[in-house]
Protein backbone atom coordinates (compact mmCIF):
# COMPACT_ATOMS: atom_id res chain seq x y z
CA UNK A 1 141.60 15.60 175.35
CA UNK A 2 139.24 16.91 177.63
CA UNK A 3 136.04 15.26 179.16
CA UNK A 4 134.02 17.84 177.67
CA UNK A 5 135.35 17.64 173.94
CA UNK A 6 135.06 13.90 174.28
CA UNK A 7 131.26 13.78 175.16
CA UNK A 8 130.81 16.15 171.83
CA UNK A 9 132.76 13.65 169.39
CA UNK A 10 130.03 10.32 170.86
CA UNK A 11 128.44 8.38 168.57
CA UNK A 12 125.34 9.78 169.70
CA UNK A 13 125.87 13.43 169.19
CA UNK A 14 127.26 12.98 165.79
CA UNK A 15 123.70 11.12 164.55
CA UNK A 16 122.02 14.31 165.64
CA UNK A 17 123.82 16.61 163.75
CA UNK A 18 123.64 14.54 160.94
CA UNK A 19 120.13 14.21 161.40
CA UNK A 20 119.41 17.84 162.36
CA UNK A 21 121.56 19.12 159.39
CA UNK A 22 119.39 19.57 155.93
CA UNK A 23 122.58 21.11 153.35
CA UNK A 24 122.01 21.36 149.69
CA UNK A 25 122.75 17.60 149.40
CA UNK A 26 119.83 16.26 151.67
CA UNK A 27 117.58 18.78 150.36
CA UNK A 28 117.68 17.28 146.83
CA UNK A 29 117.63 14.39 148.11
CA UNK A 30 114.04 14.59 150.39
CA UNK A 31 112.44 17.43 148.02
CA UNK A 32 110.25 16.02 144.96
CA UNK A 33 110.68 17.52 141.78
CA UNK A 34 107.76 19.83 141.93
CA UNK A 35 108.47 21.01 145.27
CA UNK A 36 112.06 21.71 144.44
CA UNK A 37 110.89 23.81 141.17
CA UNK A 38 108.41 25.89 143.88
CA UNK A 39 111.28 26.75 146.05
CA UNK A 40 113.84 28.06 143.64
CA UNK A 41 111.35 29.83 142.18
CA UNK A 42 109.67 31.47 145.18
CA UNK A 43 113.33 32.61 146.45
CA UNK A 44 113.42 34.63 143.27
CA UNK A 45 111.86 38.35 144.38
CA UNK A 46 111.91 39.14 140.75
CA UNK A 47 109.53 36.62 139.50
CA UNK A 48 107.47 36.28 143.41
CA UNK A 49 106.74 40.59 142.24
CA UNK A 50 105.57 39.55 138.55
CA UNK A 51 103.34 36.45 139.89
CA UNK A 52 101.94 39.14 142.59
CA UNK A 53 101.50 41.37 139.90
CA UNK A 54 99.76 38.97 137.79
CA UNK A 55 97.60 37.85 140.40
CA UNK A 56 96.15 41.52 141.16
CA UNK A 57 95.42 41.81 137.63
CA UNK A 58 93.48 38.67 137.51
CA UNK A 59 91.84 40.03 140.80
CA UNK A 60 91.34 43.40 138.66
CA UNK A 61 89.95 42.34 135.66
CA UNK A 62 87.99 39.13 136.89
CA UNK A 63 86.45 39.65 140.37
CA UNK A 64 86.17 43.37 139.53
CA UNK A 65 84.03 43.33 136.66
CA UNK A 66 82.00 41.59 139.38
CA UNK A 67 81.74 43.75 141.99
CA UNK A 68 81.38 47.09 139.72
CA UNK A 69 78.46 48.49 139.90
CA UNK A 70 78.30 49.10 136.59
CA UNK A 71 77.72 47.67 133.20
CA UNK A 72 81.05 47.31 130.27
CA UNK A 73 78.52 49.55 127.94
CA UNK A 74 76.82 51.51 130.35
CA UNK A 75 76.05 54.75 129.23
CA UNK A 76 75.80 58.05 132.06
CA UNK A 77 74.38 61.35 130.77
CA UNK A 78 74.42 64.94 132.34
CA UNK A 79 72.24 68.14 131.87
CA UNK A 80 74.45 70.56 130.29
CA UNK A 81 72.99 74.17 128.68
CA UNK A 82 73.69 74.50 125.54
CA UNK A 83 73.15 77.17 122.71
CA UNK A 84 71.12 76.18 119.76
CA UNK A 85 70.25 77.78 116.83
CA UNK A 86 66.72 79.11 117.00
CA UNK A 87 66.04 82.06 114.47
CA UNK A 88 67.61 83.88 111.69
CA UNK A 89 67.25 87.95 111.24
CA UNK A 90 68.11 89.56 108.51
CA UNK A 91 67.01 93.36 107.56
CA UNK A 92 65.49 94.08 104.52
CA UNK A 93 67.51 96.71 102.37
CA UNK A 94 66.55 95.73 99.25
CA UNK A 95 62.96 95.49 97.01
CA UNK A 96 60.90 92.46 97.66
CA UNK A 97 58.79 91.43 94.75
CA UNK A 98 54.90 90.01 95.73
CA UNK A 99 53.10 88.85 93.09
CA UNK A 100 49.18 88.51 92.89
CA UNK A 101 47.56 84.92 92.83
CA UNK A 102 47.19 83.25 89.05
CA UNK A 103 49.82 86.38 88.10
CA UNK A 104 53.53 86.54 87.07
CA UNK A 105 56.60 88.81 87.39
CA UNK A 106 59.62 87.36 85.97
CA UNK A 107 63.11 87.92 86.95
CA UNK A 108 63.60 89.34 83.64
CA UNK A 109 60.46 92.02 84.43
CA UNK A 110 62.33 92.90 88.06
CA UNK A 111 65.25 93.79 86.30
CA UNK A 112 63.38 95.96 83.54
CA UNK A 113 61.35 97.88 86.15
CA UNK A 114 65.06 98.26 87.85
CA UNK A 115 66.18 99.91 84.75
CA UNK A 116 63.30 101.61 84.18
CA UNK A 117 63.39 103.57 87.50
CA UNK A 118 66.69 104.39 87.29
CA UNK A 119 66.20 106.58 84.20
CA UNK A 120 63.26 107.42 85.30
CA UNK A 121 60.73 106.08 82.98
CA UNK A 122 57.40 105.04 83.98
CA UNK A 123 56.74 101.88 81.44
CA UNK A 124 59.09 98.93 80.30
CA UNK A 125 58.65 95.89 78.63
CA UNK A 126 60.50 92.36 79.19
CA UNK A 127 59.56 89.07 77.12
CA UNK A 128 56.95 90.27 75.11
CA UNK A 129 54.67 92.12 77.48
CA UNK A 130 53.97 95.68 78.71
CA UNK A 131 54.27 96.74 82.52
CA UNK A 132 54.05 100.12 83.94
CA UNK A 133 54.48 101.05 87.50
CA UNK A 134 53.27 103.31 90.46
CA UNK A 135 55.03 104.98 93.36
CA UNK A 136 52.94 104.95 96.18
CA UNK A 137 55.49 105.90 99.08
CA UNK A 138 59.35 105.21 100.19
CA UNK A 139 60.28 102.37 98.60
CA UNK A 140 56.97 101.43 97.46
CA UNK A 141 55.73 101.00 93.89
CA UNK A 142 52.86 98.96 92.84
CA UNK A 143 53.28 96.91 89.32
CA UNK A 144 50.73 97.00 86.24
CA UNK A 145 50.35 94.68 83.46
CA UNK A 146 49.74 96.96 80.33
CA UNK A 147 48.62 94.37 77.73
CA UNK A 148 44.85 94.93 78.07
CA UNK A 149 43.24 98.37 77.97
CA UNK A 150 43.17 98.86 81.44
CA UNK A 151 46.27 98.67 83.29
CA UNK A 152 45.87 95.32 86.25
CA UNK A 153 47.87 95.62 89.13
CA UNK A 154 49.77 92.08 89.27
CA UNK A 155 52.98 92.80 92.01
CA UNK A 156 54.12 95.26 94.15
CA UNK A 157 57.52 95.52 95.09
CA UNK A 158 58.49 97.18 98.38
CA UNK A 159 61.40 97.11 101.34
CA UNK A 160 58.72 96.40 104.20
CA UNK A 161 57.52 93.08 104.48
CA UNK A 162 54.27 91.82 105.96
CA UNK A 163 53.81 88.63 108.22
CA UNK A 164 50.93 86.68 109.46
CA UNK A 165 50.09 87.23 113.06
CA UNK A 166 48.58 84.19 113.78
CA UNK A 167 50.76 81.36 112.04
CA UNK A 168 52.95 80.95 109.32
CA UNK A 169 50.91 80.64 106.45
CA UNK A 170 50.67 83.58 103.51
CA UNK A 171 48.96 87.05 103.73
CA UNK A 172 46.45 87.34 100.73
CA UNK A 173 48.29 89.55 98.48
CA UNK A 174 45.36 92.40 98.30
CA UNK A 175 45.21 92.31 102.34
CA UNK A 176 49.14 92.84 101.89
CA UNK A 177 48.52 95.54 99.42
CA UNK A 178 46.18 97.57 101.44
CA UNK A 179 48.35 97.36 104.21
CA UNK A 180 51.26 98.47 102.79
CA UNK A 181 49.59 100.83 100.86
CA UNK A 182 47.28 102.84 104.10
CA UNK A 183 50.89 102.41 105.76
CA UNK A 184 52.82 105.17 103.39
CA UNK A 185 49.65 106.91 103.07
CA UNK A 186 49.10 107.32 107.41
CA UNK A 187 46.09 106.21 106.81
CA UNK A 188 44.30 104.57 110.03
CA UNK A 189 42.00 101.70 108.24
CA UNK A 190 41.00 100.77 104.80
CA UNK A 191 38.04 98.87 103.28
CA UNK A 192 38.43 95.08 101.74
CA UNK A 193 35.45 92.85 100.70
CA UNK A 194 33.10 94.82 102.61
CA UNK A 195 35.20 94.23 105.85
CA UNK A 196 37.10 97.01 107.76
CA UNK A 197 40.35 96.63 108.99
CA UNK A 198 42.30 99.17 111.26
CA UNK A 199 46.07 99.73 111.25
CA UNK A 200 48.05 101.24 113.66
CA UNK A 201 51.15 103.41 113.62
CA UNK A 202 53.70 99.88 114.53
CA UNK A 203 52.23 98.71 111.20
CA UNK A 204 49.93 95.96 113.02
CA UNK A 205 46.61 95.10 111.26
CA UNK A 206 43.58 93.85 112.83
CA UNK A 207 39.37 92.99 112.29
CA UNK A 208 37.33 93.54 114.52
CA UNK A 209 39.79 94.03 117.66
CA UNK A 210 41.80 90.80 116.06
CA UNK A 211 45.29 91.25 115.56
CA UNK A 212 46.04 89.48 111.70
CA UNK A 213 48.97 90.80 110.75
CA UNK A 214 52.14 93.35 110.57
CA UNK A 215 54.70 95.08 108.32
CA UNK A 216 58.04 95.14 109.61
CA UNK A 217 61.45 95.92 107.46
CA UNK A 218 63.18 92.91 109.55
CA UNK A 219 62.43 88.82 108.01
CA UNK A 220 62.21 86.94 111.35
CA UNK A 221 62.31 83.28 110.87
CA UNK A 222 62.16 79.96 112.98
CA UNK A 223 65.10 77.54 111.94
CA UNK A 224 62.70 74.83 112.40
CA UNK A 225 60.02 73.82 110.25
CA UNK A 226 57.48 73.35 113.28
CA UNK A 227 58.40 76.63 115.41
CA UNK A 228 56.06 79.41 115.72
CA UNK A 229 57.40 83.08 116.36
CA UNK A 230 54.74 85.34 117.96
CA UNK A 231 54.85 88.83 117.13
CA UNK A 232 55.36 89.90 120.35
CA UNK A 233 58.71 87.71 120.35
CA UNK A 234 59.65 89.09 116.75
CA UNK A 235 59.05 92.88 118.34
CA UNK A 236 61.50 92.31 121.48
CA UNK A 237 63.80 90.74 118.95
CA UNK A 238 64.19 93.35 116.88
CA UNK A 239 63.98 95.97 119.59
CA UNK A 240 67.54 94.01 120.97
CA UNK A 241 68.59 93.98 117.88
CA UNK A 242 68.17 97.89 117.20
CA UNK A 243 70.01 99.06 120.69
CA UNK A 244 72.78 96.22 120.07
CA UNK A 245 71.95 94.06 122.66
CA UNK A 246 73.68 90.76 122.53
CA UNK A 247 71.48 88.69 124.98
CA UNK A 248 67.38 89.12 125.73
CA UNK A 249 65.28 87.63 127.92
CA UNK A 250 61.33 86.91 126.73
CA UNK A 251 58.58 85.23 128.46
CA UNK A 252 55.74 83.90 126.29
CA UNK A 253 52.17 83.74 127.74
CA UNK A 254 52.55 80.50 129.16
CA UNK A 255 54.83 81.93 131.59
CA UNK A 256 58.17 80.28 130.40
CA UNK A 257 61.14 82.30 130.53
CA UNK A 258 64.05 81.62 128.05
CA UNK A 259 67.26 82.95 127.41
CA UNK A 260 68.40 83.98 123.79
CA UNK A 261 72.03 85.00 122.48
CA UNK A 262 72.08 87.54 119.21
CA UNK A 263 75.33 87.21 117.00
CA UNK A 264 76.19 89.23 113.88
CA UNK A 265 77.01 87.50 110.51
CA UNK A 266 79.26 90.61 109.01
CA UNK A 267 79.45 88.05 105.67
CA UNK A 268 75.62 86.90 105.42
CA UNK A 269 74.48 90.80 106.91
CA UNK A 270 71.83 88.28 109.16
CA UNK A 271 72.35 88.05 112.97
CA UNK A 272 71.52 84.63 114.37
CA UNK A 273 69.39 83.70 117.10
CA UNK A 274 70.68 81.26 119.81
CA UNK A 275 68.26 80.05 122.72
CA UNK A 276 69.82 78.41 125.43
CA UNK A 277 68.16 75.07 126.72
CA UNK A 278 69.35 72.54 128.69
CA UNK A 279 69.93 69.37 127.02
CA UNK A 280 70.50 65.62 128.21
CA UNK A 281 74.01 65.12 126.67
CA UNK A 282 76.29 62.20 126.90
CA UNK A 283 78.69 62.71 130.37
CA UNK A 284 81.51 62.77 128.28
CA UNK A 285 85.32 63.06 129.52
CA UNK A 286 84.16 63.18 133.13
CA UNK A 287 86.81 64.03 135.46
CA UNK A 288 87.73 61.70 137.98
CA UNK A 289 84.54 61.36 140.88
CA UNK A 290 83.18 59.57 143.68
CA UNK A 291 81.04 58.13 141.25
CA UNK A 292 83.85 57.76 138.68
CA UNK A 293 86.59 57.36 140.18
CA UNK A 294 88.51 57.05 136.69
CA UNK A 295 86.02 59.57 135.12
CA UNK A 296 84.29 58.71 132.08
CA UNK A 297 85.42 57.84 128.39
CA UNK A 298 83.94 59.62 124.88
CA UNK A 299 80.96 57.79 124.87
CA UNK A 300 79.97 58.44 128.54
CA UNK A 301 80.80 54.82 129.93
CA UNK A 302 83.07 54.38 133.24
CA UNK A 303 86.34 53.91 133.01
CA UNK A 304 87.16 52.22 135.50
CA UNK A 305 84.91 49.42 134.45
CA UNK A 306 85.64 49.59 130.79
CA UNK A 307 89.42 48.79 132.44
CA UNK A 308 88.12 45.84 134.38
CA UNK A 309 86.76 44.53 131.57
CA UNK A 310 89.18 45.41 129.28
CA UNK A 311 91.73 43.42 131.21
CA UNK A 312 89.36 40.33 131.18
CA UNK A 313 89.52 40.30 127.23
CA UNK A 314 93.05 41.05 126.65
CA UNK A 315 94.18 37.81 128.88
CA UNK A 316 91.09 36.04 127.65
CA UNK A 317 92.92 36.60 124.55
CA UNK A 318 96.43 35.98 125.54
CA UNK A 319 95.68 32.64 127.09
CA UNK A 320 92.87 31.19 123.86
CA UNK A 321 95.68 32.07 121.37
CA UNK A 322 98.66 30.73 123.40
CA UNK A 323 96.52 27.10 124.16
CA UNK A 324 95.94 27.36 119.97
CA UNK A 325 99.46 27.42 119.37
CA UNK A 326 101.00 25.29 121.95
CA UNK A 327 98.18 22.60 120.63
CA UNK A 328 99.21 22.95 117.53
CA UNK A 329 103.16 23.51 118.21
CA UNK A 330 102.34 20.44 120.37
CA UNK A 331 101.44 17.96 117.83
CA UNK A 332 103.51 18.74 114.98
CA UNK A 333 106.32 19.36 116.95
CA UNK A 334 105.52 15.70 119.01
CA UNK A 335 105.40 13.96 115.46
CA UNK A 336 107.67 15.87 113.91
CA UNK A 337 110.48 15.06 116.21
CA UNK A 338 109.65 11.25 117.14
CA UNK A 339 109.22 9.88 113.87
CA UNK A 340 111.57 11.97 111.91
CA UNK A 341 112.52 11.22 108.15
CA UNK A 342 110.59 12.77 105.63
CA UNK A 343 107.83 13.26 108.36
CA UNK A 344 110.56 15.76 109.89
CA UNK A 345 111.25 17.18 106.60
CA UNK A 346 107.63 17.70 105.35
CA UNK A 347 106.58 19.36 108.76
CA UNK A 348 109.82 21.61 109.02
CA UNK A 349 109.21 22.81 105.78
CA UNK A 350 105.91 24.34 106.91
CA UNK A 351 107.40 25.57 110.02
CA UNK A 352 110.06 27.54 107.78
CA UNK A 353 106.83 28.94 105.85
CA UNK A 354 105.02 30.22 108.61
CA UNK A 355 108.28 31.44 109.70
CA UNK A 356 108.11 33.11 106.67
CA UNK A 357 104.63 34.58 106.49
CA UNK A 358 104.78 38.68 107.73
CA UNK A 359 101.97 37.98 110.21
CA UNK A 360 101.17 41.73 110.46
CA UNK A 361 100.33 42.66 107.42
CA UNK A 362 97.90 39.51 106.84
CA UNK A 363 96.34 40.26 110.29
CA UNK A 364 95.80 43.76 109.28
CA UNK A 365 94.85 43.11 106.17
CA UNK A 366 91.87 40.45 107.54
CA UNK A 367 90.90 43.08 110.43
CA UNK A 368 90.20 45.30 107.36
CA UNK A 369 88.71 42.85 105.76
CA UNK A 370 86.15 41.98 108.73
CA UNK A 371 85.41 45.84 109.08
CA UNK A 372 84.70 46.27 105.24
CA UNK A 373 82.02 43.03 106.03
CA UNK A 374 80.96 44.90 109.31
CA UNK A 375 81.31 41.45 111.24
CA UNK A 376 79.74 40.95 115.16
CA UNK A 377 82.29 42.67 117.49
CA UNK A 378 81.93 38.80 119.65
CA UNK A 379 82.35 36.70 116.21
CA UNK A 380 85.49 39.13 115.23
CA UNK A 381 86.70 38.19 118.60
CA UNK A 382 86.58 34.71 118.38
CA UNK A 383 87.74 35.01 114.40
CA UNK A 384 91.15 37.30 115.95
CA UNK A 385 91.85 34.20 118.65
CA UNK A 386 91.79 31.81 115.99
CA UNK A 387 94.41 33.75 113.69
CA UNK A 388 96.68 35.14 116.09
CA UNK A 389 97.09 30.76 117.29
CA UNK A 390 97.11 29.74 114.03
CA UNK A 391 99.96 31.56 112.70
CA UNK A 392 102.68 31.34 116.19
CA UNK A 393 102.80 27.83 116.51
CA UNK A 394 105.85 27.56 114.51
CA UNK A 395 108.28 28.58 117.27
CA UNK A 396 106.31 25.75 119.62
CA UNK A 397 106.29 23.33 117.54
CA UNK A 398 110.09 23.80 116.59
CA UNK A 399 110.94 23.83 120.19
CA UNK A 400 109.19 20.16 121.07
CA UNK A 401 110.85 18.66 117.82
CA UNK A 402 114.25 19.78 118.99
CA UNK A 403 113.28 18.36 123.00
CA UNK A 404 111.95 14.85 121.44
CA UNK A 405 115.32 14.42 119.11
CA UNK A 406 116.98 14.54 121.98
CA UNK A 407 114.57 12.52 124.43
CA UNK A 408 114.09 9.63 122.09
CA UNK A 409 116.84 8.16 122.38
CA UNK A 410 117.54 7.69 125.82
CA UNK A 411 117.20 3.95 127.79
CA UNK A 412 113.46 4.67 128.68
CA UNK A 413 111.74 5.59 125.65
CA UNK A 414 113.71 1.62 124.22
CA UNK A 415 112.09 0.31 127.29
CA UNK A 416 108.76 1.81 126.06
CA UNK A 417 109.43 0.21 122.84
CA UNK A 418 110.80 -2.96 124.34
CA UNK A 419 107.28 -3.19 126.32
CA UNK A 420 104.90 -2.46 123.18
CA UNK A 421 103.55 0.79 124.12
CA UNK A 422 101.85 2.03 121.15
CA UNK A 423 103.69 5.59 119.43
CA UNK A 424 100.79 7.74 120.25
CA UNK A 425 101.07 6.93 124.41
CA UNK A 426 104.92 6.57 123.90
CA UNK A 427 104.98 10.75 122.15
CA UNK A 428 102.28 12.19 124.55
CA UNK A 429 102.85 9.52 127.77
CA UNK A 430 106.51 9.33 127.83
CA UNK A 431 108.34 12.22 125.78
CA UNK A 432 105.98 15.20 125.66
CA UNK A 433 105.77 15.54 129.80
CA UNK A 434 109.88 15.80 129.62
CA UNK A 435 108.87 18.87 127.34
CA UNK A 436 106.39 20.49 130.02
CA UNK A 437 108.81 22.74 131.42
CA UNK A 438 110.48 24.28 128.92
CA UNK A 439 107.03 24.59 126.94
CA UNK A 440 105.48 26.56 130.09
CA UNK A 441 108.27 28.96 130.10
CA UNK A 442 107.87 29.57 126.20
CA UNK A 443 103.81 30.13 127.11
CA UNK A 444 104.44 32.40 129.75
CA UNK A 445 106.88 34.36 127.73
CA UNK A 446 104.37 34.28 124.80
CA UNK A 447 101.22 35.68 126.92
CA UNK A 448 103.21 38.64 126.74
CA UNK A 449 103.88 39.54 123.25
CA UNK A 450 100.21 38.14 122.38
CA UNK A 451 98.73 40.91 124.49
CA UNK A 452 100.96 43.66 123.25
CA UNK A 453 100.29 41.99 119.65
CA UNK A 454 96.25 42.59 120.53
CA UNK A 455 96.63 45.93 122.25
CA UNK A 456 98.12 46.89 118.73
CA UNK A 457 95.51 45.59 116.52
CA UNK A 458 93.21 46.91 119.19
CA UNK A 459 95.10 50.18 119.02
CA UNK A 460 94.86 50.60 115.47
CA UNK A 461 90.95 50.17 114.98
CA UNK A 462 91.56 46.29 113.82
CA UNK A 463 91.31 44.69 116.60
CA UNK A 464 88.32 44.09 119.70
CA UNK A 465 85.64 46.42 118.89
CA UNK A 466 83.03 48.35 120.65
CA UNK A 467 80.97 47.95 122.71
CA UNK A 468 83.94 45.54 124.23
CA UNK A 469 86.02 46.83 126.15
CA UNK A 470 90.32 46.15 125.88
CA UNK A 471 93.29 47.56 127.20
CA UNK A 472 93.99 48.15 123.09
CA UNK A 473 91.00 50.39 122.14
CA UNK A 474 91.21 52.19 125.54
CA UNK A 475 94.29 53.54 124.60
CA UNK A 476 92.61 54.02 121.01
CA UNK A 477 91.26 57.21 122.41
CA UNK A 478 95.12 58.80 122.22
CA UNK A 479 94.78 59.26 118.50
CA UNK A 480 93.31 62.61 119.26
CA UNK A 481 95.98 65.03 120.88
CA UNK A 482 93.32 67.13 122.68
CA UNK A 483 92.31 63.91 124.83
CA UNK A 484 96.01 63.05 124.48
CA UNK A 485 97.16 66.59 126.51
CA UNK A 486 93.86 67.16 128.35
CA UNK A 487 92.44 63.74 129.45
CA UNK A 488 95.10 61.87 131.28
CA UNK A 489 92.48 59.49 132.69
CA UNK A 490 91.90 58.16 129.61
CA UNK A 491 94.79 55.99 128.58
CA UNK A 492 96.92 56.33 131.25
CA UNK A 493 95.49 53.44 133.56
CA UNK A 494 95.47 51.50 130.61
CA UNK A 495 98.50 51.76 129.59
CA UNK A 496 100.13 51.12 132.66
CA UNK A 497 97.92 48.22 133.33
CA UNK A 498 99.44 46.48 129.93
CA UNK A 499 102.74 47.32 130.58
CA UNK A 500 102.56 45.75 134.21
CA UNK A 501 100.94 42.89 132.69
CA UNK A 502 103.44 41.82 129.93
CA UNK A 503 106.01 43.06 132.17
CA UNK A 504 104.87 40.22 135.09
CA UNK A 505 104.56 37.52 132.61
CA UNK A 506 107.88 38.19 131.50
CA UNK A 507 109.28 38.39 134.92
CA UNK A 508 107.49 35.02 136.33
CA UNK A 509 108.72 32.90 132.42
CA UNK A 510 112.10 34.09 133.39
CA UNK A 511 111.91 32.83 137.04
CA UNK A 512 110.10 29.40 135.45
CA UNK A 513 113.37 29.26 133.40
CA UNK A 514 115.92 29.69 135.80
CA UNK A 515 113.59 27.68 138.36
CA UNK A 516 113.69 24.42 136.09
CA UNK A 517 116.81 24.87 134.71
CA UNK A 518 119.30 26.60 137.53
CA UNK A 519 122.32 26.42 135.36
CA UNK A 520 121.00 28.70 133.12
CA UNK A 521 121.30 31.12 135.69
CA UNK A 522 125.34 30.88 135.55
């Protein structure tokens, strides 16, 4: 053997490889338990993605809602023109009955007089009384009551109909009368009460240089109660109207210029009158902005912050109802499986029963229930925590009885007994700690289905309600198939938020699993 090979087989060099080397062996040995759990699991890329994945999200939906700008209910509006409905038109083609003051004229007389000029006979009679009538022009006749011996002029029916100039209230019937009546006679004034009144060839009458009113065959009229037409508007109108225009223009005295559409009603025979104004509307659907960078949802909030914040309730959620049931899972199970006996018996029994119970339908049935009471959105929240724990700690609690059966025992847990410890410290001290890690997998793996469970409930209108925000009721907004085609914005980010989410959780309980427990693995 050589000089060389001999100095590499010394004592010497052989202690520093040994020391230098660290194989599977020595790492076992110099690792703690903890430690050794943190390095399986970080060489797992699988779970390292999920628990980088997870951590954004928490990031997202915690620090964002932060540093947001905005409020969760914040509501943004725009200016946006709209077309209201501002007057009706119709033209008058048929005989309009106006009856004098303290007089009447019965539907039953319009008829007779109907009659009576169609076969041409200049008196009729109709519930008892006499009537005769008068034409004074085209489409003109004036009514008389003939039960006295002179015949009083009570009505007058005729296609033209008179209007007020200077409000809405009523024309005195005589004033109407005289109008109509100098109108189909070219007269250019007439006599009333000792006061003259002029009338010119558009039918407009006025007193002393005043305009009061005008005849026109056309019934102009404001939708609303509280809207004045002026006559000069009603004129332009109906000028439009008569050369077919579809859109005018008119500026009242003030000086204010708006813009009106005309459409035809061929069922009604009335065209309607549509102004345009600009109205403060909610910014609805907003594409995505610099200012939204998500755009905006029906009800004019941001998106991108309703998404922050909806990812701040849905894991509030997950994680309340998963501490719920492993509490409860936790101390039945912990009982259930140290003491055994009937104990066992009576608590597996109501395991198998809430194994039993379609958790669902009771959920949907209570989220009905709460809607029909119209319960505070918050108080609904808490009330959802508190039933989606209370009915999954079953598998939990099945899981630590089954751990503890087999725990109990073993030499320490007779040492604990040998020494006196009393069975409270000896479940919680001694055997529920060797549960820990298979009871964080389970947790991880049920933050999961917990948040899809919400999302549904959410989904379906039964769940977190407005004005709070989750990734659920987001997605809500798909019922509709416009904003399901059109709006991608909408429920997109959400949904791929949720699925990332439960997708992470189930990636990091999986690399918990095999982390703890490596011969699962094989």
């Amino acid at each position: 053997m050589s000089e060389e090979n001999k100095n590499l087989n010394t004592p010497d060099n052989n202690e520093n490889s040994q020391e230098y080397s660290l194989n599977d062996d020595r790492r076992v040995k110099t690792l703690s338990p903890g430690r050794l759990v943190a390095k399986r699991f970080f060489r797992n890329r699988v779970a390292v993605t999920g628990l980088i994945i997870l951590a954004f999200m928490f990031v997202f939906s915690f620090i964002g809602g932060w540093i947001t700008p905005y409020a969760e209910d914040q509501l943004f509006y725009r200016e946006d023109e709209q077309n209201k409905q501002y007057a009706g038109v119709t033209e008058n083609t048929e005989l309009r009955y106006v009856v004098a003051e303290g007089e009447s004229f019965p539907a039953l007389a319009q008829a007779q007089f109907y009659l009576a000029q169609k076969s041409g006979e200049e008196e009729f009679s109709a519930l008892g009384k006499n009537y005769s009538y008068k034409e004074e022009g085209e489409d003109f006749y004036s009514l008389y009551s003939k039960d006295g011996k002179i015949p009083v002029l009570i009505a007058f029916a005729s296609k033209t109909i008179v209007s007020s100039s200077t409000g809405n209230e009523k024309v005195p019937f005589d004033l109407q009368y005289e109008l109509l009546h100098c109108l189909n006679a070219k007269e250019k004034s007439f006599e009333l009460d000792g006061v003259k009144y002029e009338v010119d060839d558009d039918g407009v009458l006025t007193k002393g240089g005043e305009e009061i009113a005008y005849a026109s065959q056309y019934v102009v009229q404001a939708i609303m109660g509280d809207v004045y037409l002026t006559r000069s508007f009603k004129e332009e109108l109906i000028d439009a109207i008569s050369i077919g225009d579809t859109e005018f223009v008119f500026t009242d005295e003030d000086g204010t210029t708006a813009e009106y559409t005309i459409t035809y009603n061929a069922a009604t025979k009335a065209y309607s009158v549509l102004q345009t104004v600009s109205t403060r509307v909610f910014d609805t659907y907003s594409p995505p902005s610099g200012a939204h960078w998500l755009g905006t949802d029906r009800n004019g909030m941001d998106m991108l912050t309703r998404l922050m914040y909806g990812g701040r309730v849905s894991l509030y959620i997950g994680f309340i109802v998963v501490i719920i049931e492993s509490v409860i899972g936790v101390i039945l199970g912990g009982i259930s499986g140290y003491f055994g006996g009937w104990v066992d018996n009576l608590i597996m029994r109501i395991v198998d029963i809430f194994y039993c119970i379609p958790s669902m339908p009771i959920i949907i049935i209570l989220g009905a229930a709460m809607d029909a009471m119209r319960m505070d959105p918050q108080l609904r929240m808490v009330w959802l925590m508190l039933i989606l724990g209370f009915l999954g700690w079953a598998g939990i609690a099945r899981l630590v009885r089954g751990q503890i059966l087999s725990l109990r025992e073993q030499e320490f847990m007779t040492a604990t007994e040998a020494t006196g410890i009393r069975v409270s410290r000896r479940i919680f001290k001694h055997l529920i700690p060797n549960v820990i890690p298979q009871l964080i997998v389970t947790m991880t793996m049920s933050l999961g289905s917990t948040i899809l469970i919400e999302a549904t409930l959410s989904f379906l209108g039964l769940g977190v309600k407005f004005p709070f925000a989750s990734w659920g009721n987001i997605i809500n907004d798909v019922n509709d198939t416009h904003v399901l085609t059109n709006y991608w914005f909408i429920w997109i980010p959400a949904g791929i938020c949720l699925v990332a989410t439960v997708l992470a959780f189930n990636l990091v309980g999986d690399g918990l699993r095999d982390a703890f427990d490596p011969k699962m693995k094989r």
